[in-house]
PDB file of N, CA and C in Angstrom:
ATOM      1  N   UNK A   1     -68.428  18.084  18.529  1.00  0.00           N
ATOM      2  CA  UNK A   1     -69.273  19.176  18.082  1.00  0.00           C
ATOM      3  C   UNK A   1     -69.076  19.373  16.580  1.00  0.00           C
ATOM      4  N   UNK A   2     -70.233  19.392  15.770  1.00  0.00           N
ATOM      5  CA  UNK A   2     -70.194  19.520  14.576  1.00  0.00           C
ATOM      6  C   UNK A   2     -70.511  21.356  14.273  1.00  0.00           C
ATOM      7  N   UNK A   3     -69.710  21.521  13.207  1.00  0.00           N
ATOM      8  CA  UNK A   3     -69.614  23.162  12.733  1.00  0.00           C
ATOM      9  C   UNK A   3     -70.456  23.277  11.040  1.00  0.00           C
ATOM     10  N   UNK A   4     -71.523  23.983  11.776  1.00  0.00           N
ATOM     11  CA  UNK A   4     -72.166  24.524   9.637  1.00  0.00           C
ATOM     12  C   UNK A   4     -71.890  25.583   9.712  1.00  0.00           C
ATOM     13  N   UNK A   5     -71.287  26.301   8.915  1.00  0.00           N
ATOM     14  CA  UNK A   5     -71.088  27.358   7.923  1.00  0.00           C
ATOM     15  C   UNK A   5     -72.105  28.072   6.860  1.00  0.00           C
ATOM     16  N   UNK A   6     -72.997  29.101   7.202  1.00  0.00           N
ATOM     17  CA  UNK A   6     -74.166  29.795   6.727  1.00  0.00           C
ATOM     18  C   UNK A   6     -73.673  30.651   6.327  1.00  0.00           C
ATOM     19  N   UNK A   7     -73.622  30.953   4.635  1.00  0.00           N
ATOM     20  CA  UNK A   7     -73.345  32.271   3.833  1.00  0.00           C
ATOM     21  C   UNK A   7     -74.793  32.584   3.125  1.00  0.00           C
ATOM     22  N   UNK A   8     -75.216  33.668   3.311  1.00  0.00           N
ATOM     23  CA  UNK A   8     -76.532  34.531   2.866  1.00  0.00           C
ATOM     24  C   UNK A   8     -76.244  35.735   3.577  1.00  0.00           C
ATOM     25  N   UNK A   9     -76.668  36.638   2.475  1.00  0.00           N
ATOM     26  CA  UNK A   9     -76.705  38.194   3.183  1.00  0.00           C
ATOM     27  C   UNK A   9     -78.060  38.667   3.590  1.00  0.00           C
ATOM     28  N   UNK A  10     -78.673  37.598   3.467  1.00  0.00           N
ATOM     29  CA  UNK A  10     -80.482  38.223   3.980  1.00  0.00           C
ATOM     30  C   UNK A  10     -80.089  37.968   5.796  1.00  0.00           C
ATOM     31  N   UNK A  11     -79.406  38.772   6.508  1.00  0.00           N
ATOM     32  CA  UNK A  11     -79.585  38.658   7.585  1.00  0.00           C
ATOM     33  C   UNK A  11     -80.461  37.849   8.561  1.00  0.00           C
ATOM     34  N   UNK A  12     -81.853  38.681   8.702  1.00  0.00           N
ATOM     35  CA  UNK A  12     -83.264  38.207   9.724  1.00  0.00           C
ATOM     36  C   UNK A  12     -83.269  36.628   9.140  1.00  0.00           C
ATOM     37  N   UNK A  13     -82.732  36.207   7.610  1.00  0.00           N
ATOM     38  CA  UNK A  13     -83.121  34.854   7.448  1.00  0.00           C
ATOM     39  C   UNK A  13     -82.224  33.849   8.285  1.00  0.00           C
ATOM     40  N   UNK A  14     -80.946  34.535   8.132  1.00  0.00           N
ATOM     41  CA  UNK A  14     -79.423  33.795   8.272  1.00  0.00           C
ATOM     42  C   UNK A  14     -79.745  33.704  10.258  1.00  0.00           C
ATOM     43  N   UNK A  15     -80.298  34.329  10.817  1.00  0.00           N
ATOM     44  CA  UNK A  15     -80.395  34.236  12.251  1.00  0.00           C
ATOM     45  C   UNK A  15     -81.330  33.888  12.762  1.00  0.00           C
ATOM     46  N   UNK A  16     -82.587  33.763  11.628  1.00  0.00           N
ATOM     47  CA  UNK A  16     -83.536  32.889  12.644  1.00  0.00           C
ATOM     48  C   UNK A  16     -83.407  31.106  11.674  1.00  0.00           C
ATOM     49  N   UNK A  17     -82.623  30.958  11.039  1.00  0.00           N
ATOM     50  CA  UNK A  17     -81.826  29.823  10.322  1.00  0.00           C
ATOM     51  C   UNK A  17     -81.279  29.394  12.073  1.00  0.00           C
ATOM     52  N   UNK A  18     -80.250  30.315  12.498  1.00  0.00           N
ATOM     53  CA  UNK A  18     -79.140  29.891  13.255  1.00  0.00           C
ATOM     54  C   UNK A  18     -79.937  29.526  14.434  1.00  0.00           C
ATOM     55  N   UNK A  19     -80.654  30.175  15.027  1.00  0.00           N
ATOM     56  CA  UNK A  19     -81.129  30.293  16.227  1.00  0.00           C
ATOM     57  C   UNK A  19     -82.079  28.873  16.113  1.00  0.00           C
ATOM     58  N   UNK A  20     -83.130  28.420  14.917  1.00  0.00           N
ATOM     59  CA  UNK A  20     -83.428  27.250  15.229  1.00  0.00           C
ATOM     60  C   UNK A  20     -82.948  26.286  15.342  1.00  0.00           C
ATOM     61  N   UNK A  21     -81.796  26.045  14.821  1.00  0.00           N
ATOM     62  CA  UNK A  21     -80.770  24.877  14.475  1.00  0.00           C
ATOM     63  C   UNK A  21     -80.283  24.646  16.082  1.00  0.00           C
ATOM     64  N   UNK A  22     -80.190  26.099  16.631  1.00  0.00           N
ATOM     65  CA  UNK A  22     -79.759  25.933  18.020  1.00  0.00           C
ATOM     66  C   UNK A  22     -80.315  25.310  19.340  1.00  0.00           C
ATOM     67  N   UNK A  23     -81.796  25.377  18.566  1.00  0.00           N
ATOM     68  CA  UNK A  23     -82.691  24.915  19.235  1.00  0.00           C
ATOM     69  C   UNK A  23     -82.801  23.138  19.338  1.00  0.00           C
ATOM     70  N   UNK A  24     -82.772  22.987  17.662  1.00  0.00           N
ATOM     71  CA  UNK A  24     -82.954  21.581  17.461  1.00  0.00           C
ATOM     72  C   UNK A  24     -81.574  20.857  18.309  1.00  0.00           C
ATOM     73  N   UNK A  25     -80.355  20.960  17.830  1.00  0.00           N
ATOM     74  CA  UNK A  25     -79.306  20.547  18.026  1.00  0.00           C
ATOM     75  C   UNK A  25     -78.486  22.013  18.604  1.00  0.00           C
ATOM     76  N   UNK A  26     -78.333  21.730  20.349  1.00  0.00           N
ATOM     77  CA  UNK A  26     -77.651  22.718  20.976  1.00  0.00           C
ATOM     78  C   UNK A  26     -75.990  22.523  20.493  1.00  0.00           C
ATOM     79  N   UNK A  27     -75.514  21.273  20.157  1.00  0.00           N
ATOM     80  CA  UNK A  27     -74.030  20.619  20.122  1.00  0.00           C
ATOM     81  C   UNK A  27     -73.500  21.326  18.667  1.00  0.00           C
ATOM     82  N   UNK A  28     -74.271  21.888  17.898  1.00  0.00           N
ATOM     83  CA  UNK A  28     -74.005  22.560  16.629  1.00  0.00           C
ATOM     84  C   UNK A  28     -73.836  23.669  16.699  1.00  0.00           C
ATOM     85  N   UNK A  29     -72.583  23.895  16.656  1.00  0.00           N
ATOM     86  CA  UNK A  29     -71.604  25.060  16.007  1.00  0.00           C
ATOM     87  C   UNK A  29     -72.431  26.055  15.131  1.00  0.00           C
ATOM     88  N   UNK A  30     -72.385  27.010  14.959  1.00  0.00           N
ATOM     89  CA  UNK A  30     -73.280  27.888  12.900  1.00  0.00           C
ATOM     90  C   UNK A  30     -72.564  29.120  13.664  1.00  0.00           C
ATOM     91  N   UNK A  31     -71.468  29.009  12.200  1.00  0.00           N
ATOM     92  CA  UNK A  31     -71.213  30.426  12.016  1.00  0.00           C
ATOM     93  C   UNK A  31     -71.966  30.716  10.627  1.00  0.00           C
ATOM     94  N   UNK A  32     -71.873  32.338  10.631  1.00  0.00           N
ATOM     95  CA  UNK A  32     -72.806  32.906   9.621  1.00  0.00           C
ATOM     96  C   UNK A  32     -71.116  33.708   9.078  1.00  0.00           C
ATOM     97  N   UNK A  33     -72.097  34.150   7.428  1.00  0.00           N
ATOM     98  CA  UNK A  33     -70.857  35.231   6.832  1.00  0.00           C
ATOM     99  C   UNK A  33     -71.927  35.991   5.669  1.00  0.00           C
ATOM    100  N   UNK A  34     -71.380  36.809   5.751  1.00  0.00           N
ATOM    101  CA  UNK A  34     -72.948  37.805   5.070  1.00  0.00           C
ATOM    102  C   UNK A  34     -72.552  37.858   3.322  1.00  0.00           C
ATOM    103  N   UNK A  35     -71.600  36.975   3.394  1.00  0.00           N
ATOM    104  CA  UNK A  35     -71.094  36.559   1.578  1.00  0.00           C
ATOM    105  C   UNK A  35     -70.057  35.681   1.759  1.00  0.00           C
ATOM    106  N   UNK A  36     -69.749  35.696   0.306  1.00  0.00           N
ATOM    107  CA  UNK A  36     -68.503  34.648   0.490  1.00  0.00           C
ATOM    108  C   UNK A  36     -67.275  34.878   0.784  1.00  0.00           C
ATOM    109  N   UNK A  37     -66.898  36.240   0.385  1.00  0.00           N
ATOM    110  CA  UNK A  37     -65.634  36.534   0.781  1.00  0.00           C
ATOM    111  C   UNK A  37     -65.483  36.124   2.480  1.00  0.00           C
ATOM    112  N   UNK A  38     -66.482  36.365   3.300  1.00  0.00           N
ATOM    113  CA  UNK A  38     -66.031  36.144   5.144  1.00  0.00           C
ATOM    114  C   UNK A  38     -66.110  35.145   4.494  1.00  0.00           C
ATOM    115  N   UNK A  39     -66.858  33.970   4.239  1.00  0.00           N
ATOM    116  CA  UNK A  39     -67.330  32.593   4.075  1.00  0.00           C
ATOM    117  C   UNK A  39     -65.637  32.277   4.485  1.00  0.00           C
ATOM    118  N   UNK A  40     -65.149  32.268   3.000  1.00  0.00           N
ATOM    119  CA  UNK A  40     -63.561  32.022   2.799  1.00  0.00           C
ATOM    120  C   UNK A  40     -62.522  32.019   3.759  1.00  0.00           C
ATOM    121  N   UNK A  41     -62.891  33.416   4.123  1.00  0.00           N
ATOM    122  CA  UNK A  41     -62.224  33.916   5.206  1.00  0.00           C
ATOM    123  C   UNK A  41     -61.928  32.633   6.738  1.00  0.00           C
ATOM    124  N   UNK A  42     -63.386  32.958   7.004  1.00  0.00           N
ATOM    125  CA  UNK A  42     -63.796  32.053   8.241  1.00  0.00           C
ATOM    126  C   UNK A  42     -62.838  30.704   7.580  1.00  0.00           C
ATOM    127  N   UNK A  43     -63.586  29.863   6.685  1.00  0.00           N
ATOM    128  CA  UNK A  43     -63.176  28.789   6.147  1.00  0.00           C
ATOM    129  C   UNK A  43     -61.097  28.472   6.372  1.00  0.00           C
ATOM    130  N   UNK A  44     -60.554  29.146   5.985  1.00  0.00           N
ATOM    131  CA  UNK A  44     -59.697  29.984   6.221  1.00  0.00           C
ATOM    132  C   UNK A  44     -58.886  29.877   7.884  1.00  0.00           C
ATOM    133  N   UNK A  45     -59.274  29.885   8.667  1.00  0.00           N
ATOM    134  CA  UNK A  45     -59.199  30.064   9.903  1.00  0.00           C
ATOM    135  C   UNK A  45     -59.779  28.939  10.649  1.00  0.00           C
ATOM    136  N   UNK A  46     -60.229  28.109  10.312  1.00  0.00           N
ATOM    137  CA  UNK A  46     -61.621  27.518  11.106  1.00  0.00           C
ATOM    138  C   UNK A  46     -62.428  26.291  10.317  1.00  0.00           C
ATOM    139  N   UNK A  47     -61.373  24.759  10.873  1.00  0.00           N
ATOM    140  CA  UNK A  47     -62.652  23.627  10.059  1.00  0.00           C
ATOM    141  C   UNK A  47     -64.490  23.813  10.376  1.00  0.00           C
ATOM    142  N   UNK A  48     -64.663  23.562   8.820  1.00  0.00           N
ATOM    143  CA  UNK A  48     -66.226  23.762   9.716  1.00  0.00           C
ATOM    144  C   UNK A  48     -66.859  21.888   8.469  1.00  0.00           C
ATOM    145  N   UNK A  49     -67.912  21.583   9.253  1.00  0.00           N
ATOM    146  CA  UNK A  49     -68.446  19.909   8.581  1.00  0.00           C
ATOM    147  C   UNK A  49     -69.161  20.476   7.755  1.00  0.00           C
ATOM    148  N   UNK A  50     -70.112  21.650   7.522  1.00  0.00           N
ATOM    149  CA  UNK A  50     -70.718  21.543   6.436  1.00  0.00           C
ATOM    150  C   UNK A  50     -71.057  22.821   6.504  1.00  0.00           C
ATOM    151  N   UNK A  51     -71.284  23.630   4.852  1.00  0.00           N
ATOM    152  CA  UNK A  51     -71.327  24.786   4.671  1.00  0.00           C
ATOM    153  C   UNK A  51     -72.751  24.567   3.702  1.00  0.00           C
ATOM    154  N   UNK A  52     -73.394  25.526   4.051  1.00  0.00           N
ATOM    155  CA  UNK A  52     -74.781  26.249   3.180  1.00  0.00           C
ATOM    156  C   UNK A  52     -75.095  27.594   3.240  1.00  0.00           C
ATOM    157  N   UNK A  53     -74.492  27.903   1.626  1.00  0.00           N
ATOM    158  CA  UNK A  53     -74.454  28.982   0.814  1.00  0.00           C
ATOM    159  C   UNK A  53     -76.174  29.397  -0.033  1.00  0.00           C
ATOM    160  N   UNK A  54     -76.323  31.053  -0.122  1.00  0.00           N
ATOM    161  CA  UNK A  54     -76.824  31.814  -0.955  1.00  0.00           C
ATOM    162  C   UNK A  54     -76.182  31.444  -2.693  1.00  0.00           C
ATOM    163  N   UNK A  55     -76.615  31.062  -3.196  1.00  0.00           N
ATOM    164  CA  UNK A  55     -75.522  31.984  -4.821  1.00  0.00           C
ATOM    165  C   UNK A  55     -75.656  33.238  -4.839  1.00  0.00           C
ATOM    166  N   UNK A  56     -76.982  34.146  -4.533  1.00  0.00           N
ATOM    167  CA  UNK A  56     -76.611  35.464  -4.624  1.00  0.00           C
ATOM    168  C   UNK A  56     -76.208  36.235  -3.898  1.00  0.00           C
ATOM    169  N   UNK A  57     -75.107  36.699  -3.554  1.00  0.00           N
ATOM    170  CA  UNK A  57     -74.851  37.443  -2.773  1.00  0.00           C
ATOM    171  C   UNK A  57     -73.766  38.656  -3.430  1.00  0.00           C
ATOM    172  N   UNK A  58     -73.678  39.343  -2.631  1.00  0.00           N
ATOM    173  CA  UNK A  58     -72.454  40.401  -3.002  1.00  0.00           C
ATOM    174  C   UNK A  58     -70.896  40.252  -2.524  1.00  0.00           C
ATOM    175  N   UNK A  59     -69.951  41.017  -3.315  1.00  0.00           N
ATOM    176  CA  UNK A  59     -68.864  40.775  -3.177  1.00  0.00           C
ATOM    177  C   UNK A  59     -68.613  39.081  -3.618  1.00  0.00           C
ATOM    178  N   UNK A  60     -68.586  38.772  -3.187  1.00  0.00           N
ATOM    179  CA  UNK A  60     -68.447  36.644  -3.755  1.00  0.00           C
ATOM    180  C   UNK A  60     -69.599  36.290  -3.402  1.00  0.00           C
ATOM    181  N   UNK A  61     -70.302  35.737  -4.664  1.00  0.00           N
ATOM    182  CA  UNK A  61     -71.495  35.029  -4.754  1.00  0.00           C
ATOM    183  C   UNK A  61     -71.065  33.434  -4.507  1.00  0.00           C
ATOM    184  N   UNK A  62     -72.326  32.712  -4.071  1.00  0.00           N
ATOM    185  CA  UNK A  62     -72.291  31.608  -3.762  1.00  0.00           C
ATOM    186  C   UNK A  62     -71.342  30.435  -4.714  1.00  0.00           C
ATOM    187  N   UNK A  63     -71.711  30.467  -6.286  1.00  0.00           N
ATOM    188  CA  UNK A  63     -70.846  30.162  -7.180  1.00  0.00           C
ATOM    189  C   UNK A  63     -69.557  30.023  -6.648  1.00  0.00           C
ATOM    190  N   UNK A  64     -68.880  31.350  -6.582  1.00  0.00           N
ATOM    191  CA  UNK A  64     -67.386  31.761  -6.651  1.00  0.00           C
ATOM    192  C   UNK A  64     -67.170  30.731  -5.235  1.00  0.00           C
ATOM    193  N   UNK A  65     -67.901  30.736  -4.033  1.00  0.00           N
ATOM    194  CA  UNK A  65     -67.737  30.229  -2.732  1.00  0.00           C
ATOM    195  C   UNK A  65     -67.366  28.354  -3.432  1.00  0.00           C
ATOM    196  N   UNK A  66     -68.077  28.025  -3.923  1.00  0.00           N
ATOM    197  CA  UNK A  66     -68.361  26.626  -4.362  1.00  0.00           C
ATOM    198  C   UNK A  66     -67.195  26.450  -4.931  1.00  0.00           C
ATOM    199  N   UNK A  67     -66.953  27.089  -5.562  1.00  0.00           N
ATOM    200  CA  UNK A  67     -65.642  27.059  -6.527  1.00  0.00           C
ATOM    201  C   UNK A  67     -64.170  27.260  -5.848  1.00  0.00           C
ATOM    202  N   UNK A  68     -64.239  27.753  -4.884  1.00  0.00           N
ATOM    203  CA  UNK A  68     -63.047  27.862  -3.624  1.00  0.00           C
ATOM    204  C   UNK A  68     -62.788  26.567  -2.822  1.00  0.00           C
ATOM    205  N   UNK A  69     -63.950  26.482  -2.414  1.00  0.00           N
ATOM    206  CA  UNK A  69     -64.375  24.739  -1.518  1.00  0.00           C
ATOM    207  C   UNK A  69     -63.991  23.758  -2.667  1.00  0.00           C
TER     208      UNK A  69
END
């Protein structure tokens, strides 16, 4: 099972993102983080194969996320 990692704080985007992916590929993992600080966090706790970030966000913008990874 492969794991993506979704940081955006536009919510309704970040879940109908997740929910199709779920559709396409049921075997895919997607956690969400509503910035970067969870991003980290999660990251942190939890291999994930591939992460796709916002840059804008609050508290840690996408940048700062990139720059951690």
């Amino acid at each position: 099972m492969k794991t993506l990692l979704i940081a955006d704080d536009e919510t309704l985007f970040t879940r109908s993102l997740s929910e199709g992916l779920a559709v396409v590929d049921p075997d895919l993992e997607v956690l969400t983080a509503e910035n970067g600080r969870v991003a980290q966090e999660l990251l942190e706790t939890r291999p994930v194969d591939l992460v796709l970030t916002d840059l804008k966000m609050p508290v840690m913008d996408g940048f700062e996320l990139l720059a951690y990874l």
